[in-house]
N, C-alpha and C. Protein backbone atom coordinates (compact mmCIF):
# COMPACT_ATOMS: atom_id res chain seq x y z
N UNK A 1 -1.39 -12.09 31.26
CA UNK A 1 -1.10 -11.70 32.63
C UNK A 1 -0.89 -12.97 33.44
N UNK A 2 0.12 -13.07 34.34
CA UNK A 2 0.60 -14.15 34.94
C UNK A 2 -0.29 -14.44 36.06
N UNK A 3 -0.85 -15.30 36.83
CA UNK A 3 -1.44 -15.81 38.04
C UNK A 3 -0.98 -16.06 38.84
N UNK A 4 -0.56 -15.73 40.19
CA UNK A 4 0.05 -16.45 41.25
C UNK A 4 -0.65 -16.59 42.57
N UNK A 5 -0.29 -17.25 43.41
CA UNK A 5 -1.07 -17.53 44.47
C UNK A 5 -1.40 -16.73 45.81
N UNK A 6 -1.96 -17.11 46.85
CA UNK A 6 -1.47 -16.05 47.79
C UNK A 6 -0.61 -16.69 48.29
N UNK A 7 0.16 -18.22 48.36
CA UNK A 7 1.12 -18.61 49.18
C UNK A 7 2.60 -18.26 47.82
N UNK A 8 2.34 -17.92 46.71
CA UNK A 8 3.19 -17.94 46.08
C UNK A 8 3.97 -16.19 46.42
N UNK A 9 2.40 -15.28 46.68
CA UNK A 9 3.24 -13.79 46.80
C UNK A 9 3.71 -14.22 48.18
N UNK A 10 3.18 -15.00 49.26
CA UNK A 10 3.84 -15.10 50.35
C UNK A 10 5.43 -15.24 50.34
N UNK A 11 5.37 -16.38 49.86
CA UNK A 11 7.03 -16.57 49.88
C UNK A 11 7.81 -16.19 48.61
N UNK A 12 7.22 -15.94 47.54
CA UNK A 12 8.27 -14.92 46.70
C UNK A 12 8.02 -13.47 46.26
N UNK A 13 7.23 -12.76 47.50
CA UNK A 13 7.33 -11.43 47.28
C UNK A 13 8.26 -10.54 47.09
N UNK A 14 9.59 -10.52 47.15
CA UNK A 14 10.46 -9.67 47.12
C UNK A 14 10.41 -9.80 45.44
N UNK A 15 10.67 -11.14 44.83
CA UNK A 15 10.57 -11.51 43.01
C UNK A 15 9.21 -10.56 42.78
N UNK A 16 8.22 -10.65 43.43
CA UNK A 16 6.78 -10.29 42.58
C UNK A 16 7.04 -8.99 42.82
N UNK A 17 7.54 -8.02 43.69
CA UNK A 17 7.68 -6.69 43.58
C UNK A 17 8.56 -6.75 42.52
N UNK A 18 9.68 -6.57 42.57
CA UNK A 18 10.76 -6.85 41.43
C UNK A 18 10.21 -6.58 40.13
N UNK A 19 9.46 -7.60 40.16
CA UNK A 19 8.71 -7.69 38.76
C UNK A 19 7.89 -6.34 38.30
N UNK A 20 6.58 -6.49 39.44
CA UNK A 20 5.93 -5.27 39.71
C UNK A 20 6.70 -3.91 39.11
N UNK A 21 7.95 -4.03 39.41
CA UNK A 21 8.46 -2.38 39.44
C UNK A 21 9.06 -2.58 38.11
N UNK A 22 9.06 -3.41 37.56
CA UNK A 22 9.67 -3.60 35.94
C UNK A 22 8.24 -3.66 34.89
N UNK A 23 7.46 -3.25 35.52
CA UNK A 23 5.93 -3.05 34.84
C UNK A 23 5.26 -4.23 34.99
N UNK A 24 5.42 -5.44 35.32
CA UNK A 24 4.63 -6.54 35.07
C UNK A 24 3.22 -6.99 35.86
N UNK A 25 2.22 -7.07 35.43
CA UNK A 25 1.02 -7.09 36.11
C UNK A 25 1.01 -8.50 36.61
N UNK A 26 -0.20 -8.59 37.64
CA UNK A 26 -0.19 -10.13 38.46
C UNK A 26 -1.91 -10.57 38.98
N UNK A 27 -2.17 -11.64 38.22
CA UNK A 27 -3.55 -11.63 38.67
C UNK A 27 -3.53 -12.42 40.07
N UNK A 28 -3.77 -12.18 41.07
CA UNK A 28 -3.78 -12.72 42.12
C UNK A 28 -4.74 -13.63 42.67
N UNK A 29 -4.28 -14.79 42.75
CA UNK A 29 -5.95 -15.47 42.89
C UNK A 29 -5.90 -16.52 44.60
N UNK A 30 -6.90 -16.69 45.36
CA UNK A 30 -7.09 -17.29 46.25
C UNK A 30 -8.06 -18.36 46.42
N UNK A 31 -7.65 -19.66 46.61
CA UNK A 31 -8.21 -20.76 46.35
C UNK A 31 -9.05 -20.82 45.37
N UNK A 32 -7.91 -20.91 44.39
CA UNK A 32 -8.50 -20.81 42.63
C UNK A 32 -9.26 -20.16 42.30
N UNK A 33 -9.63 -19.10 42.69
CA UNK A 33 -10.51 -18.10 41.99
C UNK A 33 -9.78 -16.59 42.24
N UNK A 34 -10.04 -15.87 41.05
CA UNK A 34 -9.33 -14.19 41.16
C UNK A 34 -9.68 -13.85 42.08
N UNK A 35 -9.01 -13.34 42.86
CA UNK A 35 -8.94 -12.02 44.23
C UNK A 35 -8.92 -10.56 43.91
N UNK A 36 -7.61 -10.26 43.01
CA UNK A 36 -7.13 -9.38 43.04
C UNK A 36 -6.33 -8.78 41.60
N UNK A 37 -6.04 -7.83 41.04
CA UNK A 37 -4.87 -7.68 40.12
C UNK A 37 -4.06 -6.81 41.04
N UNK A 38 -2.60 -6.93 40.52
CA UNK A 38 -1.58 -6.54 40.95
C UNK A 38 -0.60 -5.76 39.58
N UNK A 39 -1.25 -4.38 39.79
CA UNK A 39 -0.40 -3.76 38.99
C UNK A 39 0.58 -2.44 39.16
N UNK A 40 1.17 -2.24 38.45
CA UNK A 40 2.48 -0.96 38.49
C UNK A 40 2.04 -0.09 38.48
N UNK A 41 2.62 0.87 40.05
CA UNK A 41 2.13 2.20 40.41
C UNK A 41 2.15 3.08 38.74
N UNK A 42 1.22 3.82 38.47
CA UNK A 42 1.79 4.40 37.27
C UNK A 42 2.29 5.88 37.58
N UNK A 43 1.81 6.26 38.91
CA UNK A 43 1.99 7.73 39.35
C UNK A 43 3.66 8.13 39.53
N UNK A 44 3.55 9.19 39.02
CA UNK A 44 5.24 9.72 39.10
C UNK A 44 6.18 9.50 40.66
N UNK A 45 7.56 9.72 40.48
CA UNK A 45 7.78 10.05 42.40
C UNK A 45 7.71 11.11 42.61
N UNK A 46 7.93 12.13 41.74
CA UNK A 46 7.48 13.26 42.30
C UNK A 46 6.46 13.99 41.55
N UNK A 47 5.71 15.03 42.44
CA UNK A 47 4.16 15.31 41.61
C UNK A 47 4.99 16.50 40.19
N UNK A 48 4.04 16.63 39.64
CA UNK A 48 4.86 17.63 38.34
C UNK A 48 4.98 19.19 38.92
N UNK A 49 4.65 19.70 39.53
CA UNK A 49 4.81 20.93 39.72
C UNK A 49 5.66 20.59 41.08
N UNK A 50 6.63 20.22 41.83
CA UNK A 50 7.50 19.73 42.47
C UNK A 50 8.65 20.46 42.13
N UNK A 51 9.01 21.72 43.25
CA UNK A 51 10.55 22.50 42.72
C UNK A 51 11.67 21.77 42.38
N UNK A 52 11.92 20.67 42.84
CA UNK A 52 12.95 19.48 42.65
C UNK A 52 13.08 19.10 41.43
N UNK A 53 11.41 19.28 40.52
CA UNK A 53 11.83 18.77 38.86
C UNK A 53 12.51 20.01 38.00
N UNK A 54 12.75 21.07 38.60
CA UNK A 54 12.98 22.48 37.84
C UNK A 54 14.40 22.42 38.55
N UNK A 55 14.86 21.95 39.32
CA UNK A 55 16.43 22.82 39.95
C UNK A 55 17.17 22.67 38.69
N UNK A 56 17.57 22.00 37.50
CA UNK A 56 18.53 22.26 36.49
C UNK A 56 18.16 23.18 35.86
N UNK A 57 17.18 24.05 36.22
CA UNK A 57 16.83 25.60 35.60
C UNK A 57 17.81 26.75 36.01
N UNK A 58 18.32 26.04 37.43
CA UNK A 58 19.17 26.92 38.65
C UNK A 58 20.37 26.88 38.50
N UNK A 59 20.57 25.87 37.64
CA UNK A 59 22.38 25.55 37.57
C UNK A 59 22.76 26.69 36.87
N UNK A 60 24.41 27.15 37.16
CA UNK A 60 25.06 27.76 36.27
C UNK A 60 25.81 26.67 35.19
N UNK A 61 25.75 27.18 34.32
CA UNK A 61 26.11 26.32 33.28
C UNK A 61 27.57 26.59 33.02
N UNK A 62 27.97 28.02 33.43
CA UNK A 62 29.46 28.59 32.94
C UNK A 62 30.28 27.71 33.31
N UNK A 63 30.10 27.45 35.32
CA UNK A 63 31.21 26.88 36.32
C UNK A 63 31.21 25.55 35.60
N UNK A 64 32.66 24.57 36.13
CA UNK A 64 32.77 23.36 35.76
C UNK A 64 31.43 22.39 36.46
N UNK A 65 31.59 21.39 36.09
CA UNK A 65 31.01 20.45 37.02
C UNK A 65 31.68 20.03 38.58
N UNK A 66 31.25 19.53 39.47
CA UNK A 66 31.71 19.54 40.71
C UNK A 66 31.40 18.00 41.06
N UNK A 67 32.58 17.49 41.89
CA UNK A 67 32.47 15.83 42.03
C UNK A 67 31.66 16.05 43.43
N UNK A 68 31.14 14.53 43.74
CA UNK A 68 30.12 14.48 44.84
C UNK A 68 31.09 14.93 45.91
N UNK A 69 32.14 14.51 46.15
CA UNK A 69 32.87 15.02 47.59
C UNK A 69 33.15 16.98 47.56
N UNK A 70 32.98 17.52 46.43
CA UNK A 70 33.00 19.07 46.90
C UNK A 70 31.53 19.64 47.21
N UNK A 71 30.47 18.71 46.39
CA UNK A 71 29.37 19.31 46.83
C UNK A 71 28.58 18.62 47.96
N UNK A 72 29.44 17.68 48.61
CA UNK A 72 29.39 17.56 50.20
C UNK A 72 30.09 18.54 50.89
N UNK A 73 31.22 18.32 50.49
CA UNK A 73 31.83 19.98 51.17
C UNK A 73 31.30 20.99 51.29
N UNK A 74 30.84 21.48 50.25
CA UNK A 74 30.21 22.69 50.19
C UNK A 74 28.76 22.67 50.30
N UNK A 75 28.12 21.65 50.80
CA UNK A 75 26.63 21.66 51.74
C UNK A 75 27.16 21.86 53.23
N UNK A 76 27.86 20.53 53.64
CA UNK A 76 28.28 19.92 54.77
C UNK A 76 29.53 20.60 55.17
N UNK A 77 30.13 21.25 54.98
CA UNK A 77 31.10 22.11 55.08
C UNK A 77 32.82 20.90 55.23
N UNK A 78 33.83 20.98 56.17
CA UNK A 78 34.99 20.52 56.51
C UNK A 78 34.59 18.98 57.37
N UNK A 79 34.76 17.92 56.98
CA UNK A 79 34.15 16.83 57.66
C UNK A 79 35.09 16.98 59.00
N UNK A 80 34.65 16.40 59.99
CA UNK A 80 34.51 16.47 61.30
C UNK A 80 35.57 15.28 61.67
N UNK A 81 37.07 15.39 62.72
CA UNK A 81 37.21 13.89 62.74
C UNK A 81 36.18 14.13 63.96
N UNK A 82 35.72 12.08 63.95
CA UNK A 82 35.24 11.57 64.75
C UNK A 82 35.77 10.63 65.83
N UNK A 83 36.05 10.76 67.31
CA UNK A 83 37.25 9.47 67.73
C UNK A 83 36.81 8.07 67.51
């Protein structure tokens, strides 16, 4: 497990998330001694019983597939001009 500082997550936190979200753990330490570990959420984004993980239960399978601009259309209806 890698060590970094607190002035190191200071100024390269955007890298240590990065990392973070590619699984990599981080022992965090403050004036040389451990503080902290820094590890990867393991929890899902959505919880498991979440209707959102079941909607390809809903699809019809017969119809074709549909490109993103008809199924904007057909949420969002006729786009609008705007001046």
């Amino acid at each position: 497990m890698k060590s970094i500082t607190m002035l190191e997550l200071r100024t390269r936190s955007r890298e240590v998330v990065q990392r973070l979200q590619r699984g990599e753990p981080f022992r965090l330490t403050y004036r040389r001694r451990p503080l902290a570990t820094l590890v990867p959420a393991t929890e899902p984004a959505c919880a498991a019983d979440d209707p959102i993980r079941r909607l390809h239960e809903l699809a019809d399978t017969t119809l074709p597939p549909m490109t993103n601009e008809e199924i904007d259309q057909l949420l969002y209806g006729e786009p609008k001009n705007l001046p």
